[in-house]
N, C-alpha and C. Protein backbone atom coordinates (compact mmCIF):
# COMPACT_ATOMS: atom_id res chain seq x y z
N UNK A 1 -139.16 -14.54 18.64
CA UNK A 1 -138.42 -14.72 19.88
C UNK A 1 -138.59 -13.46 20.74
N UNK A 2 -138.92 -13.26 22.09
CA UNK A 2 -139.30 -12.53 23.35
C UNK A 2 -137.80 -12.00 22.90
N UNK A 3 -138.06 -10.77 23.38
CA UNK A 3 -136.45 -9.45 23.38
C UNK A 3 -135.44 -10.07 24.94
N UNK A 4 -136.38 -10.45 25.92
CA UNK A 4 -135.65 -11.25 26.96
C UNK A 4 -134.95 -12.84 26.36
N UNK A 5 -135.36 -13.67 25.34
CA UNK A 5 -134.72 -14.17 24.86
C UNK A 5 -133.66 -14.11 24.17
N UNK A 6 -133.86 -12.94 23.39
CA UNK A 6 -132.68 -12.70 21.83
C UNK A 6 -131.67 -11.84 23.10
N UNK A 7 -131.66 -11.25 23.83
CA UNK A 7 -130.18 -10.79 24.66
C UNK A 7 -130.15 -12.06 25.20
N UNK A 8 -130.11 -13.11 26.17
CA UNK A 8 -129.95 -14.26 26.53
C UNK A 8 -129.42 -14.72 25.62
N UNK A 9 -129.42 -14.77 24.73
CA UNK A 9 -128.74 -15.50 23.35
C UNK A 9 -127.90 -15.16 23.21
N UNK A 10 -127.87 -13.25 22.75
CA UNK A 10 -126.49 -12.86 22.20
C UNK A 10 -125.37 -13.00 23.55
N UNK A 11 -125.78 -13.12 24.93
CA UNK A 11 -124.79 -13.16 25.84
C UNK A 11 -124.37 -14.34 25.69
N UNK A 12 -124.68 -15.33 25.23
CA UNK A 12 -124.52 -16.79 24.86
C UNK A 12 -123.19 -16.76 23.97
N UNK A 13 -123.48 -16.27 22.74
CA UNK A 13 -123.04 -15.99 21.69
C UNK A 13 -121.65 -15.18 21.98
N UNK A 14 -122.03 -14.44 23.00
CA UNK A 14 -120.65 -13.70 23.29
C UNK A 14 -119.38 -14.43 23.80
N UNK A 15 -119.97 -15.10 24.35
CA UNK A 15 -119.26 -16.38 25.36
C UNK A 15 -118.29 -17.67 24.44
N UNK A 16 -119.37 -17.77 23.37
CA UNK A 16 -118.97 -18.91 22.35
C UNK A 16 -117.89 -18.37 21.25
N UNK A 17 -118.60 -17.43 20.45
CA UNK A 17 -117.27 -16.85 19.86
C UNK A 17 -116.06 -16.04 19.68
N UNK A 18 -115.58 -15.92 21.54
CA UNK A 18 -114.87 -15.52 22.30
C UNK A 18 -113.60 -16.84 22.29
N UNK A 19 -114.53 -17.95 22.39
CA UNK A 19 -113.30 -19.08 22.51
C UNK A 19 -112.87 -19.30 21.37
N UNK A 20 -113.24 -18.93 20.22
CA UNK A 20 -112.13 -18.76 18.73
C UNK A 20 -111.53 -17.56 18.89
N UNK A 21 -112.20 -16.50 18.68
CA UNK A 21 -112.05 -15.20 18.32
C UNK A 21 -111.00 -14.85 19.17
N UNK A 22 -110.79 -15.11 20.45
CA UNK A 22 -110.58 -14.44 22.01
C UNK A 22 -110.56 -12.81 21.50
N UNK A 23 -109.38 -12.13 22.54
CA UNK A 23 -109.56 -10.74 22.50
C UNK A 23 -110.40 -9.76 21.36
N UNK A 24 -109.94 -10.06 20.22
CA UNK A 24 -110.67 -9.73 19.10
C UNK A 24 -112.49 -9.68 18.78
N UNK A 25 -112.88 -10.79 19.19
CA UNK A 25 -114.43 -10.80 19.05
C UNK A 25 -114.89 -10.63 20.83
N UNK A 26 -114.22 -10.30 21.61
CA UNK A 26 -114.42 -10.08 23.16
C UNK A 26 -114.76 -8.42 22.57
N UNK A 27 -114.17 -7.70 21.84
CA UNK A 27 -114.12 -6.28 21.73
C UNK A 27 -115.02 -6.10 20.54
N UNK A 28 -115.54 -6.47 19.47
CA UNK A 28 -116.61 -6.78 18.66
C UNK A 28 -117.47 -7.01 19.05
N UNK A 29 -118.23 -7.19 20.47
CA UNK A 29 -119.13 -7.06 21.18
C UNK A 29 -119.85 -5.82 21.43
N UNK A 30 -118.41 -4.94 21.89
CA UNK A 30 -118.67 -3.74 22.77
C UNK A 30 -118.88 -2.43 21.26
N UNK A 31 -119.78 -1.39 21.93
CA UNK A 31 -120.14 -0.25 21.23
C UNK A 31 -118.49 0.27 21.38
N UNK A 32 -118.53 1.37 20.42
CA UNK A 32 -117.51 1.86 20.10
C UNK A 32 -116.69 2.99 21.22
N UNK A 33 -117.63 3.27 22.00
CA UNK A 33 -117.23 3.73 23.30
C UNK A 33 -118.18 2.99 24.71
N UNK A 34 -117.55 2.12 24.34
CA UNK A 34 -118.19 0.87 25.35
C UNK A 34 -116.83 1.08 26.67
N UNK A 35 -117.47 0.10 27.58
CA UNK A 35 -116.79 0.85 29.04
C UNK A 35 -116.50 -0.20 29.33
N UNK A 36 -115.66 -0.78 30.24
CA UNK A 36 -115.13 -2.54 30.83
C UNK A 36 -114.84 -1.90 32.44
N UNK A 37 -115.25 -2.59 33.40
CA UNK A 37 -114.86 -2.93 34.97
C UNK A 37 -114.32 -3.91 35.34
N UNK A 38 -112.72 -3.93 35.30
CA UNK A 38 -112.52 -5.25 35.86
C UNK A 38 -111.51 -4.98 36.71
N UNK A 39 -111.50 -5.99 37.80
CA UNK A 39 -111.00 -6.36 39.15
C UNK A 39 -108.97 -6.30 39.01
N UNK A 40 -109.02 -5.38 39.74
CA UNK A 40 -107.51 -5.34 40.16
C UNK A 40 -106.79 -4.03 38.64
N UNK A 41 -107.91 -3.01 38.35
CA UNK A 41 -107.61 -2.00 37.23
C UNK A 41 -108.07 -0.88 37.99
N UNK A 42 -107.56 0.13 37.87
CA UNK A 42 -108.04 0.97 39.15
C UNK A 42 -109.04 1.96 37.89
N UNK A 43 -108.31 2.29 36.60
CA UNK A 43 -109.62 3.28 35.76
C UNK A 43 -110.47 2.17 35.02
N UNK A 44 -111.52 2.77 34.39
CA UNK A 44 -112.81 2.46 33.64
C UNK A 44 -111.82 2.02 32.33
N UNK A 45 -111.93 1.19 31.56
CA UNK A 45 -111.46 0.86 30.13
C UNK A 45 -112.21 1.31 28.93
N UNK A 46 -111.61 2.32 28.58
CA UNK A 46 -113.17 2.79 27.62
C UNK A 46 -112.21 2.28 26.17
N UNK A 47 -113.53 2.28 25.34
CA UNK A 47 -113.47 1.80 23.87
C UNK A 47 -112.94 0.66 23.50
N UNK A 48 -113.05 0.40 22.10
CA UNK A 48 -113.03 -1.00 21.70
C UNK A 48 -111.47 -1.84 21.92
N UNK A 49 -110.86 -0.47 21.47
CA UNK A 49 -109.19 -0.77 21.54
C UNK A 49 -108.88 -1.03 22.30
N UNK A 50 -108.95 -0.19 23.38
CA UNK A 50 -108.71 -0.10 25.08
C UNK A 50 -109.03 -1.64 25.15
N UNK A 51 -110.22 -2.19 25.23
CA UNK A 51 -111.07 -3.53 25.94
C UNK A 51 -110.11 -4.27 25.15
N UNK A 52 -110.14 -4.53 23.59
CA UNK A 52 -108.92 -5.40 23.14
C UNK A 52 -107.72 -5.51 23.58
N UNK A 53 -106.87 -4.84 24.16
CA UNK A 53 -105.48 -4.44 24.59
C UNK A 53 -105.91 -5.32 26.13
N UNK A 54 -106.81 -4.75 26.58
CA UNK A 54 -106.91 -5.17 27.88
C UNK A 54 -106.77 -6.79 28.11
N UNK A 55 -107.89 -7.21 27.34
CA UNK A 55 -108.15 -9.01 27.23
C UNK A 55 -107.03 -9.49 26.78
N UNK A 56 -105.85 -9.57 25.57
CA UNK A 56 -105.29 -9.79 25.42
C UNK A 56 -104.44 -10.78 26.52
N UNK A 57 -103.86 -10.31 27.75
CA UNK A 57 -103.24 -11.53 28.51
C UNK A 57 -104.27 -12.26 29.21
N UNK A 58 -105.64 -11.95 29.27
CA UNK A 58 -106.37 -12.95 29.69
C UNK A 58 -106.38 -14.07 28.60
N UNK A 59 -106.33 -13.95 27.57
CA UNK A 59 -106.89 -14.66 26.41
C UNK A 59 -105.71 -15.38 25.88
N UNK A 60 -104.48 -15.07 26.55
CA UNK A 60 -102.99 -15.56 26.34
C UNK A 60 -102.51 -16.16 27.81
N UNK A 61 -103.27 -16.77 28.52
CA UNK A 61 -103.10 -17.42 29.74
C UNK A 61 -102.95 -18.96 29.21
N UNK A 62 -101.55 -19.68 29.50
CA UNK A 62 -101.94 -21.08 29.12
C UNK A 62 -103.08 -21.74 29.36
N UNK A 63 -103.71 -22.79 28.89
CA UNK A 63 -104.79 -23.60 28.43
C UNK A 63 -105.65 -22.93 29.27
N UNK A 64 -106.01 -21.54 28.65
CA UNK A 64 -107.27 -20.76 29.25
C UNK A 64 -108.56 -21.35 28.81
N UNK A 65 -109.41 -21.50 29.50
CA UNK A 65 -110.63 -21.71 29.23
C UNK A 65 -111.64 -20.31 30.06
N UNK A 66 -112.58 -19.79 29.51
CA UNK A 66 -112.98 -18.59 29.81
C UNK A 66 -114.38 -18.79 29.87
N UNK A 67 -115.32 -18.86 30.94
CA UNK A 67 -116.95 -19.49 30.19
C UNK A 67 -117.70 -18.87 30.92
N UNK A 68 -118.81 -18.44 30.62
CA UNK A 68 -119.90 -17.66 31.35
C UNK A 68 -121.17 -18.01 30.98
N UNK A 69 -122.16 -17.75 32.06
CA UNK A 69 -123.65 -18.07 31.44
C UNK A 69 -124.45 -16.78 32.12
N UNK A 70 -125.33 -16.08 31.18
CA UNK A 70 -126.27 -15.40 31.74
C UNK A 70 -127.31 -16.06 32.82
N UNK A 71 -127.45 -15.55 33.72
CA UNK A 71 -129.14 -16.09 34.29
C UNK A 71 -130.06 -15.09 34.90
N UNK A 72 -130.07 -13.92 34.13
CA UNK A 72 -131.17 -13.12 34.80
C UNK A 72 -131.10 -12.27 33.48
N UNK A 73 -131.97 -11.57 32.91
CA UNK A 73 -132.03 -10.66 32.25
C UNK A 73 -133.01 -9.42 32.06
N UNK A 74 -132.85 -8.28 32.22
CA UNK A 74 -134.11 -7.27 32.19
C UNK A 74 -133.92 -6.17 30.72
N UNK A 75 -135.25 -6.36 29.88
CA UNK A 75 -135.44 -5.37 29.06
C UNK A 75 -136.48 -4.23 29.16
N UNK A 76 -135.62 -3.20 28.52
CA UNK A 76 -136.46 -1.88 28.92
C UNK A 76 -137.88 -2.37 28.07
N UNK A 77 -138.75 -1.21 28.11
CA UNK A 77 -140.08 -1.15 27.79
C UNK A 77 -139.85 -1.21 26.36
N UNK A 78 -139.14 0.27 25.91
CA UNK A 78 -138.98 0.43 24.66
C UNK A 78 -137.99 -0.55 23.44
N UNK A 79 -136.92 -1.76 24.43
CA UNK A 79 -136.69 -2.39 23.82
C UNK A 79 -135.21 -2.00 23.16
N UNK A 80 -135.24 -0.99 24.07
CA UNK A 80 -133.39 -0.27 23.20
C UNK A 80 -132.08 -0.56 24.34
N UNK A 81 -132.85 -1.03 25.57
CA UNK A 81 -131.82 -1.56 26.66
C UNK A 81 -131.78 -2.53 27.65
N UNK A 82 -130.73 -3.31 27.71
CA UNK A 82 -131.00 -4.16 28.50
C UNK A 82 -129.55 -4.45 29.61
N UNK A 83 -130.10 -5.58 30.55
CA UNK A 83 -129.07 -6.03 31.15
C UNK A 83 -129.46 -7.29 31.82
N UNK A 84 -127.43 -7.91 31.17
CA UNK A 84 -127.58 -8.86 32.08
C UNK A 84 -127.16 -9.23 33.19
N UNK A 85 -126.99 -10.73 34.13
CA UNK A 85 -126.58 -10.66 35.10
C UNK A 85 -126.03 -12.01 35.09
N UNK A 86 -124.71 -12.32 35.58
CA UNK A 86 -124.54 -14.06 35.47
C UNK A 86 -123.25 -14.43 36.05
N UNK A 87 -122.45 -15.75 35.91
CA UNK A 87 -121.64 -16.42 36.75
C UNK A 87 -120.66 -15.88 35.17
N UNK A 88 -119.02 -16.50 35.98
CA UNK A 88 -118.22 -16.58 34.80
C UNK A 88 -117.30 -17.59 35.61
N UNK A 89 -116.35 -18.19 34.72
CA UNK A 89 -115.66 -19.64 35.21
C UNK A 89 -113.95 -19.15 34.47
N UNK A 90 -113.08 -19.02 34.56
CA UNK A 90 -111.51 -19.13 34.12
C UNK A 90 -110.64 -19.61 34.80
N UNK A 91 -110.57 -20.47 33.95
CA UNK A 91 -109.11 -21.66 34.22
C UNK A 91 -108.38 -21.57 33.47
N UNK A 92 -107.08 -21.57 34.19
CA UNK A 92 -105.75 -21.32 33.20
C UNK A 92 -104.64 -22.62 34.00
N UNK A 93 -103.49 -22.89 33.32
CA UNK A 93 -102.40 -23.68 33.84
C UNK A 93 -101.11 -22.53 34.20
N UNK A 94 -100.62 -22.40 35.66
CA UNK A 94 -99.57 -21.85 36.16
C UNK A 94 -98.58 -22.64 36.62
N UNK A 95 -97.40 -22.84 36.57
CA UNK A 95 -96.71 -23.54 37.23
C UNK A 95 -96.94 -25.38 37.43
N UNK A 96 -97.59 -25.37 36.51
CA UNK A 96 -97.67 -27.11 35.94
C UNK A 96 -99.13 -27.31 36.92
N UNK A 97 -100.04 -26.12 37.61
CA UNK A 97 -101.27 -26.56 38.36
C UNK A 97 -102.52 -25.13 37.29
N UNK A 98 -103.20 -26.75 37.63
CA UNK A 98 -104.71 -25.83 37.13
C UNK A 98 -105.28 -24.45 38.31
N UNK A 99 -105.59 -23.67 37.29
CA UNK A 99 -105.70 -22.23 39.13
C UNK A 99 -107.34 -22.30 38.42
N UNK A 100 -108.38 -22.11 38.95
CA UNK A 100 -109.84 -21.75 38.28
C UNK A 100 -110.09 -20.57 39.36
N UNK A 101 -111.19 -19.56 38.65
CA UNK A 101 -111.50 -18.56 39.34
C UNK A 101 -113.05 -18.27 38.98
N UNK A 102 -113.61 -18.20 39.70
CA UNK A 102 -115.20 -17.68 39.63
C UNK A 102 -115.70 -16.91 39.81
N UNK A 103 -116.59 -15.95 39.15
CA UNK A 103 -116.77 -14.49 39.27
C UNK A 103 -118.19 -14.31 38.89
N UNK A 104 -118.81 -13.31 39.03
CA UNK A 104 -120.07 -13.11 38.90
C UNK A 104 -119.70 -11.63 37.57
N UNK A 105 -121.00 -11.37 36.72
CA UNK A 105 -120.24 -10.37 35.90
C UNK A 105 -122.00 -9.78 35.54
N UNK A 106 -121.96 -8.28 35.32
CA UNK A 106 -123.68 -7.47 34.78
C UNK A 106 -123.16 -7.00 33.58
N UNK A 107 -123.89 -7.15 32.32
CA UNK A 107 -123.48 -6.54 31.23
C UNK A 107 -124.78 -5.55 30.79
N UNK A 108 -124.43 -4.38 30.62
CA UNK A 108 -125.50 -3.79 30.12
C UNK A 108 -125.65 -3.13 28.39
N UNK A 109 -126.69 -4.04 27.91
CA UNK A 109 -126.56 -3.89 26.58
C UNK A 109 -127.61 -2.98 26.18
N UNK A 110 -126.73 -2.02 24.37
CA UNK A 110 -127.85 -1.59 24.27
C UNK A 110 -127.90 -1.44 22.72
N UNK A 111 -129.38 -1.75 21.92
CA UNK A 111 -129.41 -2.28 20.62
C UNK A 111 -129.26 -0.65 20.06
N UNK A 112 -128.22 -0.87 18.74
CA UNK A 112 -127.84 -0.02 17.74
C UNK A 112 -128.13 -0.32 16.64
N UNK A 113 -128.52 0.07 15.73
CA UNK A 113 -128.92 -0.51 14.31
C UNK A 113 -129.40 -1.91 14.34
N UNK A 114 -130.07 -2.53 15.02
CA UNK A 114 -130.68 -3.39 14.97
C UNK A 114 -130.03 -4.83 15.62
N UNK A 115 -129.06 -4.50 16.12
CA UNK A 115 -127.80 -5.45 16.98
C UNK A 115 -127.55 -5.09 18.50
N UNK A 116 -127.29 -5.67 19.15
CA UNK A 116 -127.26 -5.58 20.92
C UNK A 116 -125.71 -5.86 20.58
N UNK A 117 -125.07 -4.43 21.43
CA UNK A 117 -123.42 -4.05 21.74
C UNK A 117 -123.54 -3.78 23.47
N UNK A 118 -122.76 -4.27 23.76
CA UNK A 118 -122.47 -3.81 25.00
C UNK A 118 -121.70 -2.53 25.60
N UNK A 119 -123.06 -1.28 26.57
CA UNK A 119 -121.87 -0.25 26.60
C UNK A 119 -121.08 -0.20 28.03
N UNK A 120 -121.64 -1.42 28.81
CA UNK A 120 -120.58 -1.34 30.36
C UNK A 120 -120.22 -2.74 29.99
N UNK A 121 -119.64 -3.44 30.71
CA UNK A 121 -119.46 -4.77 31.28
C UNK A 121 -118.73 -4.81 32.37
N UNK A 122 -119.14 -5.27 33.64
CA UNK A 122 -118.55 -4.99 34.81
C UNK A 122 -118.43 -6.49 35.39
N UNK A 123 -116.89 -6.90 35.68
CA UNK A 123 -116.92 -7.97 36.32
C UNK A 123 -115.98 -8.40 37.68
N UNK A 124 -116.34 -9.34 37.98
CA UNK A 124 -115.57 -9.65 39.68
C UNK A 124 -114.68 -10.79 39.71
């Protein structure tokens, strides 16, 4: 499998066993001083804990559904970094109405012992 395939995958993968796992395997993604950008946080979220703590009320939103797809991906030469680029979809129930929100999100991964961790993830 092309190295532009196997990250396409694991962003796949990230996505899928997020909807069991939630917060927990959302942060089992990220390197151990991995970094998070997200909308309406004014600092950087660093580390695994941090990113777990963070997701937590996303992942505790009634009948959350959380879904993303990569569609662009670039690997370095040497094969130790990459990034992706893609849509994301969350729907939750507030006040007896469905709210959905759509966001675009770049993850930049980079392989450690033989596994792709993510050390930014920046989303909108």
């Amino acid at each position: 499998m092309k190295l532009k395939d196997q990250v396409m995958e694991v962003d796949r993968l990230f996505c899928k066993d997020c909807k069991m796992g939630k917060e927990k395997a959302w942060a089992s993604y990220f390197l151990e001083d991995g970094k998070m950008i997200t909308p309406g946080i004014k600092e950087n979220i660093v580390g695994k804990k941090a990113i777990e703590k963070a997701m937590v009320p996303v992942f505790d939103l009634p009948d959350v559904m959380f879904d993303w797809e990569p569609e662009h991906v670039e690997v370095s030469g040497d094969g130790t970094l990459a990034v992706t680029r893609g849509t994301s979809k969350l729907s939750y129930t507030k006040d007896g109405e469905t709210i959905t929100t759509y966001g675009n999100y770049t993850t930049i991964w980079k392989k450690r012992y033989g596994k792709w961790k993510i050390s930014w993830d920046i989303g909108n």
